[in-house]
Protein backbone atom coordinates (compact mmCIF):
# COMPACT_ATOMS: atom_id res chain seq x y z
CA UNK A 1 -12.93 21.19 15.70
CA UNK A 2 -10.94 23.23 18.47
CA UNK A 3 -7.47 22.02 19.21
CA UNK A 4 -6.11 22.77 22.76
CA UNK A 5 -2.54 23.57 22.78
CA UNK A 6 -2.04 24.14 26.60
CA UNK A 7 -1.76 19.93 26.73
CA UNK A 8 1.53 18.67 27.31
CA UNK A 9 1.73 14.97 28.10
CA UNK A 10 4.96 12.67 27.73
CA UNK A 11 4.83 9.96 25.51
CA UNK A 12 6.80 6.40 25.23
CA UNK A 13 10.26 7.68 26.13
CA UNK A 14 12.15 4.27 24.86
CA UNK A 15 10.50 4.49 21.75
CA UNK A 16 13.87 5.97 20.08
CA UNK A 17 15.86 3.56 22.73
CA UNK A 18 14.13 0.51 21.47
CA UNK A 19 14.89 0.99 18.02
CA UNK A 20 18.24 2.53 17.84
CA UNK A 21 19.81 1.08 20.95
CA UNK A 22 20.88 4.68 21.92
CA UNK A 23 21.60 5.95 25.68
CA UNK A 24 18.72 7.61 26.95
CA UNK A 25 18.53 10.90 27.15
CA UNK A 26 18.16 11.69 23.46
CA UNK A 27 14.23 11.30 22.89
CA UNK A 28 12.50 13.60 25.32
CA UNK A 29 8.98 13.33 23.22
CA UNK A 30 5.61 15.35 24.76
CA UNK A 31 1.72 15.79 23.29
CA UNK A 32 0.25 18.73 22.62
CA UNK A 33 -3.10 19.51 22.15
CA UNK A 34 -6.06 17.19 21.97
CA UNK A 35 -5.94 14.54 19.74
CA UNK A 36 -8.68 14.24 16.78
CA UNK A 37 -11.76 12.04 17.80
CA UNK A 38 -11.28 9.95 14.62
CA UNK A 39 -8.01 8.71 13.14
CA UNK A 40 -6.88 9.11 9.92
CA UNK A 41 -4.24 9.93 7.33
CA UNK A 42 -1.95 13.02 7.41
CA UNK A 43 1.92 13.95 6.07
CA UNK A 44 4.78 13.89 8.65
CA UNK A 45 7.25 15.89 6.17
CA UNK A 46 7.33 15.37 2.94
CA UNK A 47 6.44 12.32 0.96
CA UNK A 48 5.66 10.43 5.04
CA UNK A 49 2.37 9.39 5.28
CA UNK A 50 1.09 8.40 8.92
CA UNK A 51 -2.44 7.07 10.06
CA UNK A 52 -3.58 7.95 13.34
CA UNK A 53 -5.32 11.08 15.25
CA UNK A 54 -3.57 14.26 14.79
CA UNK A 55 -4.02 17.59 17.04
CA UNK A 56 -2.88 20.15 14.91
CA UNK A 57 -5.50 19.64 12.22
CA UNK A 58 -7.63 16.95 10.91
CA UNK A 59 -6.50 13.71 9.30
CA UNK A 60 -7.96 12.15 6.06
CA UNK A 61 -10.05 9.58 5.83
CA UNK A 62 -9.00 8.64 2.19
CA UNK A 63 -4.74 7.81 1.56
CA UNK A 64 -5.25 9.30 -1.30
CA UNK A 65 -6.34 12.41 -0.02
CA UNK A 66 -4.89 15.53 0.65
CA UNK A 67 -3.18 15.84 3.84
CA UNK A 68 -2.22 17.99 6.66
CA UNK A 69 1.39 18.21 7.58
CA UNK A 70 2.34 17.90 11.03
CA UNK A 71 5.84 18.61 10.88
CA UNK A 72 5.53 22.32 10.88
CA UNK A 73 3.92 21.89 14.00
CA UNK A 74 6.21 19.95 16.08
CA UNK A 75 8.18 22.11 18.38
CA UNK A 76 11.96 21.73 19.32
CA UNK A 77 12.74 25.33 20.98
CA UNK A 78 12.63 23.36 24.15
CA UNK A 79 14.92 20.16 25.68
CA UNK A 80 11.44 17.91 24.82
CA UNK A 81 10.23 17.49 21.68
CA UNK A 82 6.25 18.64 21.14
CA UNK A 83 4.42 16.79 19.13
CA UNK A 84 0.88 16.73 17.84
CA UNK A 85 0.42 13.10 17.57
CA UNK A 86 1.65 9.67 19.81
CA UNK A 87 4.60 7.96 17.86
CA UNK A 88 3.93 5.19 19.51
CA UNK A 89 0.35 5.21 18.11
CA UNK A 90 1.47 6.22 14.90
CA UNK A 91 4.29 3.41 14.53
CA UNK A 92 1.96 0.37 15.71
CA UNK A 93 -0.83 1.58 13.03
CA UNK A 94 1.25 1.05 10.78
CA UNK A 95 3.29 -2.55 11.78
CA UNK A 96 0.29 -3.72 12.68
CA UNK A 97 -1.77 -2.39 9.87
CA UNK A 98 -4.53 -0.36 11.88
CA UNK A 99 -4.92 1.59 9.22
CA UNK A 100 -6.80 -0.88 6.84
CA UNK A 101 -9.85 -0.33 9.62
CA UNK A 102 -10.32 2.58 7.60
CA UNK A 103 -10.60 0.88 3.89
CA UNK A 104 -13.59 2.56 1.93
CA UNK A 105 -15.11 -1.16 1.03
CA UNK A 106 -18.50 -1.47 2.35
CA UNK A 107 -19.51 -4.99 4.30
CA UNK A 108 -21.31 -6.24 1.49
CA UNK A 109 -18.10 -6.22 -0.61
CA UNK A 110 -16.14 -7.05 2.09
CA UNK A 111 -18.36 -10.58 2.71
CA UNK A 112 -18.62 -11.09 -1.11
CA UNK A 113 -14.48 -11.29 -1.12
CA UNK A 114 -14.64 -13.50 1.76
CA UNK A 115 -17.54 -15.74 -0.62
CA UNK A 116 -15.54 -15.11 -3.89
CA UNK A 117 -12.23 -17.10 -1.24
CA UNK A 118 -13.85 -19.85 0.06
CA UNK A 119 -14.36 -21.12 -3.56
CA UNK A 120 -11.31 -20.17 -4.87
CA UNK A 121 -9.84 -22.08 -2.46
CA UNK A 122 -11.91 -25.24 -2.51
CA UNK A 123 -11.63 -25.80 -6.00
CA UNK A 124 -8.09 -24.46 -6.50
CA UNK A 125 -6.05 -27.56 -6.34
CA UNK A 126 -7.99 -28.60 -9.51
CA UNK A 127 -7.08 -25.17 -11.22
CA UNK A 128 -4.21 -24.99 -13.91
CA UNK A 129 -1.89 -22.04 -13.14
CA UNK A 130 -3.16 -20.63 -16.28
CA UNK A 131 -6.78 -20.38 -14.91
CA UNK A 132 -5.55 -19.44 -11.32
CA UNK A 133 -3.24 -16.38 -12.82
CA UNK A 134 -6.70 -14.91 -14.74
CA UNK A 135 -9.00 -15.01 -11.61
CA UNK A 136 -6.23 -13.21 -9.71
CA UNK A 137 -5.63 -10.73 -12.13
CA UNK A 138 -8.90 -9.82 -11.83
CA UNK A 139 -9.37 -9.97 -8.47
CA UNK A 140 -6.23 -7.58 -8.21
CA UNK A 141 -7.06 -4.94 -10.76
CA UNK A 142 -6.85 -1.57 -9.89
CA UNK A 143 -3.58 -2.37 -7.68
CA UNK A 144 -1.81 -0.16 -9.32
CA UNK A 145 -3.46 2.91 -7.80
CA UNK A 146 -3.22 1.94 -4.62
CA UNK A 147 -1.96 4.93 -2.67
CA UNK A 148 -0.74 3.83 0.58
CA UNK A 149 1.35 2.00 1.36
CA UNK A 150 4.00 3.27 -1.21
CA UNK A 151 4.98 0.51 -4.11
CA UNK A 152 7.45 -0.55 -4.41
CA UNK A 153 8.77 -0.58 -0.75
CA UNK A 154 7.58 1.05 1.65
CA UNK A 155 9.80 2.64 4.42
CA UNK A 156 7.36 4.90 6.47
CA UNK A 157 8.47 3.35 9.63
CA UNK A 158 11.77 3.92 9.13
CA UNK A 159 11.39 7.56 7.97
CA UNK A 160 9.27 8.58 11.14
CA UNK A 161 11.67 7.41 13.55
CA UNK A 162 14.66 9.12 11.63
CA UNK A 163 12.54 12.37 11.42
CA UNK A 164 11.92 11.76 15.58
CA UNK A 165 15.64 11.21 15.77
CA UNK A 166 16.59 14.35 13.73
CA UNK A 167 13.95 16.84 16.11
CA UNK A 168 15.55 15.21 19.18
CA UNK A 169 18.49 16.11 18.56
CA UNK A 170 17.67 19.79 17.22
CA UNK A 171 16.07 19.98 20.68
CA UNK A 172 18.79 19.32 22.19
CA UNK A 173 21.32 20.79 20.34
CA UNK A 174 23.64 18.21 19.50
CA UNK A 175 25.23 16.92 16.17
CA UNK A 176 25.73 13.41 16.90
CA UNK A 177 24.41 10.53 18.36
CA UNK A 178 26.13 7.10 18.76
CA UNK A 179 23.65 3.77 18.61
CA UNK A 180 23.71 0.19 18.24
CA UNK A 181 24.34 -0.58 14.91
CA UNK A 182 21.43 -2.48 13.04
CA UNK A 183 23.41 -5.65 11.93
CA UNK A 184 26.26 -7.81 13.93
CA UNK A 185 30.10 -7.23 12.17
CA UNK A 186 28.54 -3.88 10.91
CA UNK A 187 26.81 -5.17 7.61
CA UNK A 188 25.46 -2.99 5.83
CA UNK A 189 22.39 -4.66 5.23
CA UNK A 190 20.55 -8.05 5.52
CA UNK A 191 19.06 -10.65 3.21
CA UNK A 192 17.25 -14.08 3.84
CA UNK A 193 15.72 -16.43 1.14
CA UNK A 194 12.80 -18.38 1.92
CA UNK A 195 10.80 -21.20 -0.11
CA UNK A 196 7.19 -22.12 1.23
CA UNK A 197 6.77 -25.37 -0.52
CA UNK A 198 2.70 -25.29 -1.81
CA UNK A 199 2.24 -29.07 -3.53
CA UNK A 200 4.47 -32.32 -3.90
CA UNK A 201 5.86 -31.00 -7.21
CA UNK A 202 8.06 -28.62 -4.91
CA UNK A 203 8.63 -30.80 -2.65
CA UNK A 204 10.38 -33.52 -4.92
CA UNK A 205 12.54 -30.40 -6.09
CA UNK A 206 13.56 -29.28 -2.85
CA UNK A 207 16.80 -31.16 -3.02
CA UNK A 208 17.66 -29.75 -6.29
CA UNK A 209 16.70 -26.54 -5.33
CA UNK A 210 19.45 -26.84 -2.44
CA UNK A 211 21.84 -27.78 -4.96
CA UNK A 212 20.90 -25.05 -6.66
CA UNK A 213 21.00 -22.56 -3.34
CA UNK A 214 24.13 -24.13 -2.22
CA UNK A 215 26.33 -23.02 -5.64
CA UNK A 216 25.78 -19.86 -4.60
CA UNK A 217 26.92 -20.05 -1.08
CA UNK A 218 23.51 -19.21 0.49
CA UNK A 219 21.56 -20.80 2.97
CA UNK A 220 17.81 -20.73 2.89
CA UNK A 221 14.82 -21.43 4.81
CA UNK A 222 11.66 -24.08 3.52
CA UNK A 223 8.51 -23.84 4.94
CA UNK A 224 6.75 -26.95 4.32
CA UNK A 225 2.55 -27.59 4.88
CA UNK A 226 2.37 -30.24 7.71
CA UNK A 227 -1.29 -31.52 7.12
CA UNK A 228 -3.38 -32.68 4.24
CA UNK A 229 -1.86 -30.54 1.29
CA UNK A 230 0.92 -33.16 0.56
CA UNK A 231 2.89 -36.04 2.52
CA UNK A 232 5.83 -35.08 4.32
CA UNK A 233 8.15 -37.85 4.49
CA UNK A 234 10.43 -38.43 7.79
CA UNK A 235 13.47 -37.69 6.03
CA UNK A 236 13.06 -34.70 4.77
CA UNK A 237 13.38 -32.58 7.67
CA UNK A 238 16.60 -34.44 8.34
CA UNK A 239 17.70 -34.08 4.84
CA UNK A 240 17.13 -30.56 4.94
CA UNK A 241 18.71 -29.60 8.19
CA UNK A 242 21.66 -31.72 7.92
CA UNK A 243 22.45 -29.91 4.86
CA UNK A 244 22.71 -26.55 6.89
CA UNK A 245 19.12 -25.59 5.35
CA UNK A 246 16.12 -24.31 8.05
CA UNK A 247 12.84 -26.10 8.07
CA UNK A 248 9.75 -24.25 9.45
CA UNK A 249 6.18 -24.77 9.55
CA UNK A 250 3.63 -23.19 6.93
CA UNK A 251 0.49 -22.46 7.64
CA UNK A 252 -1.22 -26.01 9.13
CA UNK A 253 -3.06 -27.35 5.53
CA UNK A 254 -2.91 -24.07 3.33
CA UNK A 255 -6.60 -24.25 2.26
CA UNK A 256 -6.65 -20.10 2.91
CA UNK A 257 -9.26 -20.15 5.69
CA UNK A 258 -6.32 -19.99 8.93
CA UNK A 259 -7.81 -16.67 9.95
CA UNK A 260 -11.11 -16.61 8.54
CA UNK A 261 -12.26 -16.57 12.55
CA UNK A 262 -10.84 -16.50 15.91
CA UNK A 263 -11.94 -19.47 17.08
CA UNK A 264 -11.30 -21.45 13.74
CA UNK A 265 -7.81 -19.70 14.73
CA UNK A 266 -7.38 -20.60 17.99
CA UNK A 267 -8.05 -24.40 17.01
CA UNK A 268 -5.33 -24.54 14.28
CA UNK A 269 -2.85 -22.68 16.37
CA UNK A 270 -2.80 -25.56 18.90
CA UNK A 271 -2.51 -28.02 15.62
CA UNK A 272 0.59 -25.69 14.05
CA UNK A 273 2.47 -25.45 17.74
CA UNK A 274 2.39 -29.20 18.13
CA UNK A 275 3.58 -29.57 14.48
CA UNK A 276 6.40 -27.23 15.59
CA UNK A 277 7.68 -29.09 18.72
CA UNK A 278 7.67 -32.27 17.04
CA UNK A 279 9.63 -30.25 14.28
CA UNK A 280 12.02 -29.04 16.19
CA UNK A 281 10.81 -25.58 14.28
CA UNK A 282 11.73 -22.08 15.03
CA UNK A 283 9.36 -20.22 12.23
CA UNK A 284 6.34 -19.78 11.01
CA UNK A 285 4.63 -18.64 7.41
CA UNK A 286 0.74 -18.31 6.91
CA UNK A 287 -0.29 -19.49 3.64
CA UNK A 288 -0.77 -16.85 0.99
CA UNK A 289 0.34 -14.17 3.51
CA UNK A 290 -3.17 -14.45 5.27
CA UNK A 291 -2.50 -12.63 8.59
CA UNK A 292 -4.24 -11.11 11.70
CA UNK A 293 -1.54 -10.14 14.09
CA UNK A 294 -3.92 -9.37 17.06
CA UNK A 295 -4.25 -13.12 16.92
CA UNK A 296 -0.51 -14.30 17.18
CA UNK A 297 -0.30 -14.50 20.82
CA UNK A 298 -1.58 -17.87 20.18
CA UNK A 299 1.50 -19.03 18.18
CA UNK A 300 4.27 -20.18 20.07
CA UNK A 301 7.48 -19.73 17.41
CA UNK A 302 10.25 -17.19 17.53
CA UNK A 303 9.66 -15.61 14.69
CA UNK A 304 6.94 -15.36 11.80
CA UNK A 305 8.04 -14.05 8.47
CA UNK A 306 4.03 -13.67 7.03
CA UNK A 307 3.31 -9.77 6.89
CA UNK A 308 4.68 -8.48 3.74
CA UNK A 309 6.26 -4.87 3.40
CA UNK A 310 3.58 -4.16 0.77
CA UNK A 311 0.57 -6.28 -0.17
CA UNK A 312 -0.53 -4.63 -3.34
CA UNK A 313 -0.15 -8.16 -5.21
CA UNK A 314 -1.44 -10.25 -2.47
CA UNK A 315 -5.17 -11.30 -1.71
CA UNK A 316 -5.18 -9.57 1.35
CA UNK A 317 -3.79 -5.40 1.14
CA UNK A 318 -2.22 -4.15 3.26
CA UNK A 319 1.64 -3.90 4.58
CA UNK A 320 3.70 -2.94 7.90
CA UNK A 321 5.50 -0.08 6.51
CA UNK A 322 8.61 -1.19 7.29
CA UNK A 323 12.11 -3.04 6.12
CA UNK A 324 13.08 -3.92 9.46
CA UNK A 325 12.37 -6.80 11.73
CA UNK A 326 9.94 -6.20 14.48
CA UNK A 327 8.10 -7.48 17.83
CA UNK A 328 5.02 -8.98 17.91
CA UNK A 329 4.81 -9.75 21.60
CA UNK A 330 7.27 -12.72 21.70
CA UNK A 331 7.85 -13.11 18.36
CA UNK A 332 10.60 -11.28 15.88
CA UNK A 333 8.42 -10.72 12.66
CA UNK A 334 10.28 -10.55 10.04
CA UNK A 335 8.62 -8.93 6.82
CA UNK A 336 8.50 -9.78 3.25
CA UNK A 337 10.11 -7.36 1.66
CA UNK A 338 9.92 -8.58 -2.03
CA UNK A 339 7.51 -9.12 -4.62
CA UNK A 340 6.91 -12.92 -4.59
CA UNK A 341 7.95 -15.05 -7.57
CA UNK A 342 4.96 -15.95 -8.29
CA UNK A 343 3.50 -12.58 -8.59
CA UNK A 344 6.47 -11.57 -10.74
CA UNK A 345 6.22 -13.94 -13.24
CA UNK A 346 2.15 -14.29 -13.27
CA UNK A 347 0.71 -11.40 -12.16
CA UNK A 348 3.10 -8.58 -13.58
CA UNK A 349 4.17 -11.11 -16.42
CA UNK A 350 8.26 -9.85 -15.92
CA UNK A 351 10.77 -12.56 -16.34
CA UNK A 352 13.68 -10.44 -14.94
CA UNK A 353 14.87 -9.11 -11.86
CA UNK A 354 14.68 -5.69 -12.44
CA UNK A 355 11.88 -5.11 -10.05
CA UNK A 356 13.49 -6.97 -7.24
CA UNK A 357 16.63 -4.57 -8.37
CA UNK A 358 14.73 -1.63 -7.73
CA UNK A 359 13.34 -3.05 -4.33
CA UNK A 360 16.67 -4.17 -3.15
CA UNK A 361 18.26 -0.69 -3.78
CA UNK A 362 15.32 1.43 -1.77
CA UNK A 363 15.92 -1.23 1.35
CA UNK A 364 19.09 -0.93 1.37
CA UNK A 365 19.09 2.54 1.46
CA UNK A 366 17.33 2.50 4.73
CA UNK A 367 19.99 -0.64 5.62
CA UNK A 368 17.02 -2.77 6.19
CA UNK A 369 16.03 -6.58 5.39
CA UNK A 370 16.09 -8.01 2.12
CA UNK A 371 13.39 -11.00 1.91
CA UNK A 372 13.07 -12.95 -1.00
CA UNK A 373 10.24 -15.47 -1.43
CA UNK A 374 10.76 -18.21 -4.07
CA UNK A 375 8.57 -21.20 -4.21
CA UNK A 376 9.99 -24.19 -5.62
CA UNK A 377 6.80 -24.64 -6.98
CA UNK A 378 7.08 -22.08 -9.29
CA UNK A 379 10.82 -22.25 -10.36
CA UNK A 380 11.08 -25.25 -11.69
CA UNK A 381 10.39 -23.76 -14.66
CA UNK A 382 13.73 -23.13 -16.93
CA UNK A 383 12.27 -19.57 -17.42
CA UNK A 384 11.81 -18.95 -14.50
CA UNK A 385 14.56 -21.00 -12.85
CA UNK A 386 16.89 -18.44 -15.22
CA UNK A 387 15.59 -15.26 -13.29
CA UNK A 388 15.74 -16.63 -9.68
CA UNK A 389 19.72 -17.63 -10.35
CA UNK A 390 20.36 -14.23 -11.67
CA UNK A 391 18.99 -13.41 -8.11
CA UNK A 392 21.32 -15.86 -6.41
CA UNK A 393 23.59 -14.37 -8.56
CA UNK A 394 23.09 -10.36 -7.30
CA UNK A 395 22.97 -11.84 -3.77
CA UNK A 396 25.47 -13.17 -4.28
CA UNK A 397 27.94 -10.35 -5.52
CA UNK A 398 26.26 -7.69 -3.08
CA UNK A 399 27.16 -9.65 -0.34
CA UNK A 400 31.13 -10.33 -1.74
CA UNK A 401 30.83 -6.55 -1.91
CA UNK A 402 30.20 -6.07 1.66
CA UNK A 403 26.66 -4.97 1.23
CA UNK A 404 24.68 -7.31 2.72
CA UNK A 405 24.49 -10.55 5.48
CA UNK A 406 22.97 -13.34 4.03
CA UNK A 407 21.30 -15.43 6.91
CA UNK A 408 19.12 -17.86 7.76
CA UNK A 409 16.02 -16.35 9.32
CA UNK A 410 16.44 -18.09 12.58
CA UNK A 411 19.69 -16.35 12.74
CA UNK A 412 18.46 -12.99 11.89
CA UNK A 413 15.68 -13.80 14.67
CA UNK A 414 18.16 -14.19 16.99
CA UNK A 415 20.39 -11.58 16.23
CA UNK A 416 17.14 -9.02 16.38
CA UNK A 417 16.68 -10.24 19.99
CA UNK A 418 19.71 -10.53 21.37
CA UNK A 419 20.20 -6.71 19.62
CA UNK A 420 16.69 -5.86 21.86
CA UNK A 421 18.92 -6.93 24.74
CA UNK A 422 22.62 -4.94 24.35
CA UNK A 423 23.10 -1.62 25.77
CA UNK A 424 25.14 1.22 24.71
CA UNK A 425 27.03 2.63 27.88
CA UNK A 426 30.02 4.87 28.56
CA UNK A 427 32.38 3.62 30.61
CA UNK A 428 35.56 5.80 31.80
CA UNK A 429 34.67 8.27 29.26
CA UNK A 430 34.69 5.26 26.37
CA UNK A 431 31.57 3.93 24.91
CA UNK A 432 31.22 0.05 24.91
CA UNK A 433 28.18 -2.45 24.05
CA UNK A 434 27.47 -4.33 27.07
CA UNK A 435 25.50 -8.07 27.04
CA UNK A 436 25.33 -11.03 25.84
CA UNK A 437 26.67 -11.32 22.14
CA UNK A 438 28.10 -7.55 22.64
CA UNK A 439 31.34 -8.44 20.43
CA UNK A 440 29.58 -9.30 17.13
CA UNK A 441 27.93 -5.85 17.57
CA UNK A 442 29.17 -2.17 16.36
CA UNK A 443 28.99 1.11 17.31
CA UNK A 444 27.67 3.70 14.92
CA UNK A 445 26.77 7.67 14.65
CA UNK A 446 23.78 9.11 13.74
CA UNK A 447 25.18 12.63 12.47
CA UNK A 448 23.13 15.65 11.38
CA UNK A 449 24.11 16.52 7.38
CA UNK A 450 22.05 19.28 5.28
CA UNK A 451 18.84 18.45 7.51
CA UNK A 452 19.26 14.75 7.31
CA UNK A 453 20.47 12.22 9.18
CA UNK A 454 23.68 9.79 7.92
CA UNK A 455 25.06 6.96 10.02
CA UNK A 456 28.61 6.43 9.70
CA UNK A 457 30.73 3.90 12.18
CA UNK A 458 33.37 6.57 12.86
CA UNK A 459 32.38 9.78 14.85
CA UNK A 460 32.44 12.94 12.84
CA UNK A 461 35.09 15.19 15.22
């Protein structure tokens, strides 16, 4: 394949903007060459996997592959940075989960697992959780070798846009770059615990479960079924709102077949909004994290909280790559950024919170969102009721610590948009935060140390 070189064309200049809430002026971004026919995997740097075409050499069709590195390639010795691939292209692969277009199973398996589901779910209301764990161990072996995206957490997103950052400002010589901080009052982080309630046992322990929420000093969000998986009685949207709980809609009857086809889709959508105006509800969950985002359009919520971070436990693979909140069209997604309880306890058979330890410490290295899924379902259980207040519990003391903002999701919704919306001006030679909400928000440096980026809220002199 011949690569031109003598291409130069500018690329999506609020791409940096957009995400950091910087002035402009700071992410000057060109292409170079001509892009690959096919897309595929290769290595932006070290241990940074991207999917998408590539002009300085030619991507991988397997993530397990070995790849070409396009950071050697990417040019700062002028004010623009070259690149040999579209960021843009590169980020929305991977939120949006382009990349599983290039999954090696063949349509036969592909229809078989889509056979193998509509069983499962027909006769799984009559299935002990005993049963239900052993078909879905099975049906997830092998996840352990999955190679992208990266287990436990996976923060490609993240470590593209600091890398973009970083050869911005090499290109244009400077040290320091002041942004929008990612969280209001400057928290260093953010968490938000959710419960999608799957059967009536869960639902009668909802109000123990808020007792249970509320010794801890943290809010949470239930996602209840609105048709034919349980009865919803009238006061238990009341109950749980007046309380200072959120209530949001999940999926419209959780039999696992909401995106089985567009149309099928389209139908439900209608169903869910109407459930959500009569709600009064804000958010939205799929059941079992069953997702097709080019679909969402349809949904009319302000946020959606059903793409996970990594799907290597789930029924359907996959994961957005990031720890952040994010856009789909109207809508603030907000991932899943932790192993579900259910997957903890029956899958991977660990009655401790060492894995959602681990998790917690890689997202908060990138300052992102902590999301914790915990079914009341599935905690009612004194064994497992034990682990998830030992979560409470680390919540808890991170955020006494200062570490983290525990929210409710509509609030971190909010905050995300009315972040989208603040600018990041200079004003008689001060910088100030201009907009709506501007005095919850912070001002903070992106500063050049050893070859890496560190954000600190004071400017390095």
């Amino acid at each position: 394949m011949a690569y031109a070189a003598s291409i130069n064309r500018p690329v999506n200049s609020w791409l940096l903007p957009d995400y950091y809430r910087c002035q402009e002026g700071y992410s000057s971004m060109a292409l170079t060459g001509d892009l690959s026919d096919a897309a595929g995997y290769f290595q932006f740097g070290p241990d940074v996997i991207c999917y998408g075409q590539c002009s300085s050499g030619t991507p991988s069709r397997d993530a397990a592959g070995c790849f070409h590195d396009a950071l050697p390639h990417a040019d700062v010795s002028g004010e623009s940075v070259q690149l040999p691939f579209d960021p843009s292209q590169i980020l929305e692969n991977l939120r949006h989960e382009r990349y599983l277009a290039s999954s090696p199973q063949s349509p036969l398996a592909l229809a078989g697992k889509k056979v193998a589901r509509s069983i499962y779910y027909a006769v799984r209301p009559l299935m002990p959780v005993t049963v239900r764990r052993h078909l879905q161990k099975r049906y997830l072996k092998g996840w352990e070798n999955v190679a992208f995206p990266h287990w436990p957490v996976d923060r490609t997103v993240e470590q593209v846009l600091e890398q973009l950052l970083l050869l911005s400002m090499k290109s244009r010589k400077i040290k320091q770059v002041p942004f929008i901080w990612f969280w209001p009052e400057a928290a260093c982080s953010c968490t938000i615990v959710t419960h999608d309630v799957e059967t009536s046992t869960g639902r009668d322990f909802c109000d123990q479960l808020m007792d249970l929420d509320d010794s801890f000093g943290i809010k949470a969000a239930f996602q209840v079924v609105p048709e034919g998986r349980y009865a919803v009685p009238g006061d238990l949207l009341p109950a749980i709102r007046k309380r200072g709980f959120e209530f949001n809609v999940h999926d419209l009857n959780h039999d696992g077949h909401l995106t089985r086809n567009r149309e099928q889709f389209l139908r439900r959508a209608e169903q869910i909004n109407r459930h959500a105006r009569q709600s009064g509800a804000q958010g939205f969950r799929s059941a079992v994290l069953y997702r097709n985002i080019d679909w969402y359009e349809a949904l009319d919520f302000s946020y959606d909280m059903s793409v996970p971070n990594v799907a290597h436990l789930d029924p359907q693979r996959g994961g957005c790559c990031t720890v952040m909140p994010f856009f789909i069209g109207k809508m603030v997604e907000l991932p899943v950024t932790l192993t579900q309880d259910y997957s903890l306890f029956h899958i991977l058979n660990d009655y401790s919170i060492n894995l959602w330890k681990e998790q917690i410490a890689l997202i908060r290295e990138k300052h992102g969102l902590i999301s914790v899924i915990a079914h009341p379902d599935y905690i009612i259980d004194q064994k497992a009721r034990r682990v998830y207040v030992e979560l409470l519990k680390y919540l808890a003391e991170l955020r006494s610590q200062g570490e983290t903002w525990i929210a409710l999701p509509g609030e971190v919704a909010d905050w995300w948009r009315l972040r989208s919306e603040l600018n990041l001006v200079t004003r008689e030679g001060r910088l100030q935060i201009e907009g709506k909400g501007s005095e919850r928000a912070r001002i903070a440096y992106a500063t050049i140390v050893d070859e890496k980026l560190v954000y600190t809220f004071d400017p390095v002199p």
